[in-house]
Protein backbone atom coordinates (compact mmCIF):
# COMPACT_ATOMS: atom_id res chain seq x y z
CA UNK A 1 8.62 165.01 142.13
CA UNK A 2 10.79 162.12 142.32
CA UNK A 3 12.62 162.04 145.43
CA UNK A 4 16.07 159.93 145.39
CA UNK A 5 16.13 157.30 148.22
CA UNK A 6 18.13 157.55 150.89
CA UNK A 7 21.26 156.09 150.99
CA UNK A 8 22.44 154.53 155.07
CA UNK A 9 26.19 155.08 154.82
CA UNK A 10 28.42 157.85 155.53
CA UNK A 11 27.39 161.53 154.09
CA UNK A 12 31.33 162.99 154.40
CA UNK A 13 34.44 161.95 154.22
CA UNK A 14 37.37 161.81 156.85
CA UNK A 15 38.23 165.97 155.04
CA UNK A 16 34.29 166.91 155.50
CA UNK A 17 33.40 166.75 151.33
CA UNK A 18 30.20 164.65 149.99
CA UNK A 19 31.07 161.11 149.69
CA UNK A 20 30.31 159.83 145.94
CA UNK A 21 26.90 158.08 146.75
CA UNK A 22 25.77 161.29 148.75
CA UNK A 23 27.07 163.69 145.61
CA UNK A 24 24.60 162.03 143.38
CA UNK A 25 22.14 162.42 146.03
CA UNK A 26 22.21 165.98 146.64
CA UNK A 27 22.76 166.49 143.21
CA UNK A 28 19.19 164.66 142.31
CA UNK A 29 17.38 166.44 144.74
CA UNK A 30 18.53 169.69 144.29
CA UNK A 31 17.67 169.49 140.39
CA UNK A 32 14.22 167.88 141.35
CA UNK A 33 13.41 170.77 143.50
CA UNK A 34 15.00 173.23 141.25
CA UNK A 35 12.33 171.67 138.28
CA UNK A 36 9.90 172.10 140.60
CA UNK A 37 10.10 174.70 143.01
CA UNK A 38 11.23 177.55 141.11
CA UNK A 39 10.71 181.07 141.93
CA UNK A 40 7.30 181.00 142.50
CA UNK A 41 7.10 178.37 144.67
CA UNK A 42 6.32 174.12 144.20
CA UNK A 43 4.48 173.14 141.11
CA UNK A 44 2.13 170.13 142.05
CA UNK A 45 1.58 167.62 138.84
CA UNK A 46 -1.22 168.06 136.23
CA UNK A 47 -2.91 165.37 136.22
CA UNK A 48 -6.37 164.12 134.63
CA UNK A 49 -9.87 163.65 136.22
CA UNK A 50 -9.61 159.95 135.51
CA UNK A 51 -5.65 159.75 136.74
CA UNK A 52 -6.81 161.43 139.80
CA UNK A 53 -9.35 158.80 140.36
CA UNK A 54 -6.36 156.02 139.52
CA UNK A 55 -4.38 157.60 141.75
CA UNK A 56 -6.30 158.31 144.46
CA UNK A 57 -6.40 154.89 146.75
CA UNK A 58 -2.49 154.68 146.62
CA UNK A 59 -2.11 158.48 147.80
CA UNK A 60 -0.84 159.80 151.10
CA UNK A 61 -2.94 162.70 152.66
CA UNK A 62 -2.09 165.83 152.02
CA UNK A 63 -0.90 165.04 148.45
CA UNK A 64 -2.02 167.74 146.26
CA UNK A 65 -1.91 168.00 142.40
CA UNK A 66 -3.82 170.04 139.57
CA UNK A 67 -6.61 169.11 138.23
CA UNK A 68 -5.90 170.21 134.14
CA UNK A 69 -9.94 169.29 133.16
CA UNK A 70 -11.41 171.54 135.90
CA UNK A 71 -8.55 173.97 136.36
CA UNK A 72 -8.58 173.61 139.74
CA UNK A 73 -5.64 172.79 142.50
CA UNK A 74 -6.74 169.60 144.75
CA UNK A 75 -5.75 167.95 147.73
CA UNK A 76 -6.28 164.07 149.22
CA UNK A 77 -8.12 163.93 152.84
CA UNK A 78 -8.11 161.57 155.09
CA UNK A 79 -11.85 160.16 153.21
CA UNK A 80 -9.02 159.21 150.29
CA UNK A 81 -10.73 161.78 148.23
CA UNK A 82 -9.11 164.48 146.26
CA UNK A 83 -11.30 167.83 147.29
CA UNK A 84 -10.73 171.13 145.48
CA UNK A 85 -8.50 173.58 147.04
CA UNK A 86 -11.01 176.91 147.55
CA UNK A 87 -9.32 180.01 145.40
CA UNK A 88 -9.65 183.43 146.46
């Protein structure tokens, strides 16, 4: 999910609407979380053994994706590891 950047300058105007720069914010992140957080809830990327592997040094604990080779949901822990998320 790409997440725009925030912006450090006002949010409203003097009559309370979005200023311009905060429009296209809101607008970006609502259709990002609209792509992927629909009705049944987030949708983590599908991603490859060996892009997991790429990706895994330069990942923030916690990050979770989906593991399209083994079918399986995964999350990074603090070893810098992605472990598979047990399913019921």
């Amino acid at each position: 999910m790409n997440i725009p950047n925030f912006e450090n300058c006002p949010v409203v105007d003097k009559n309370g609407n979005w200023t311009p720069v905060w429009k296209i914010i809101m607008q970006q992140l609502i259709s990002q979380l609209q792509v992927n957080a629909g009705t049944s809830g987030n949708v983590p990327a599908a991603l490859s053994t060996s892009k997991i592997l790429e990706i895994s040094q330069d990942s923030q604990n916690g990050t979770y994706i989906w593991d399209k080779e083994s079918n399986l949901p995964k999350i990074r822990m603090n070893d810098g590891i992605f472990h598979e998320i047990g399913i019921i």
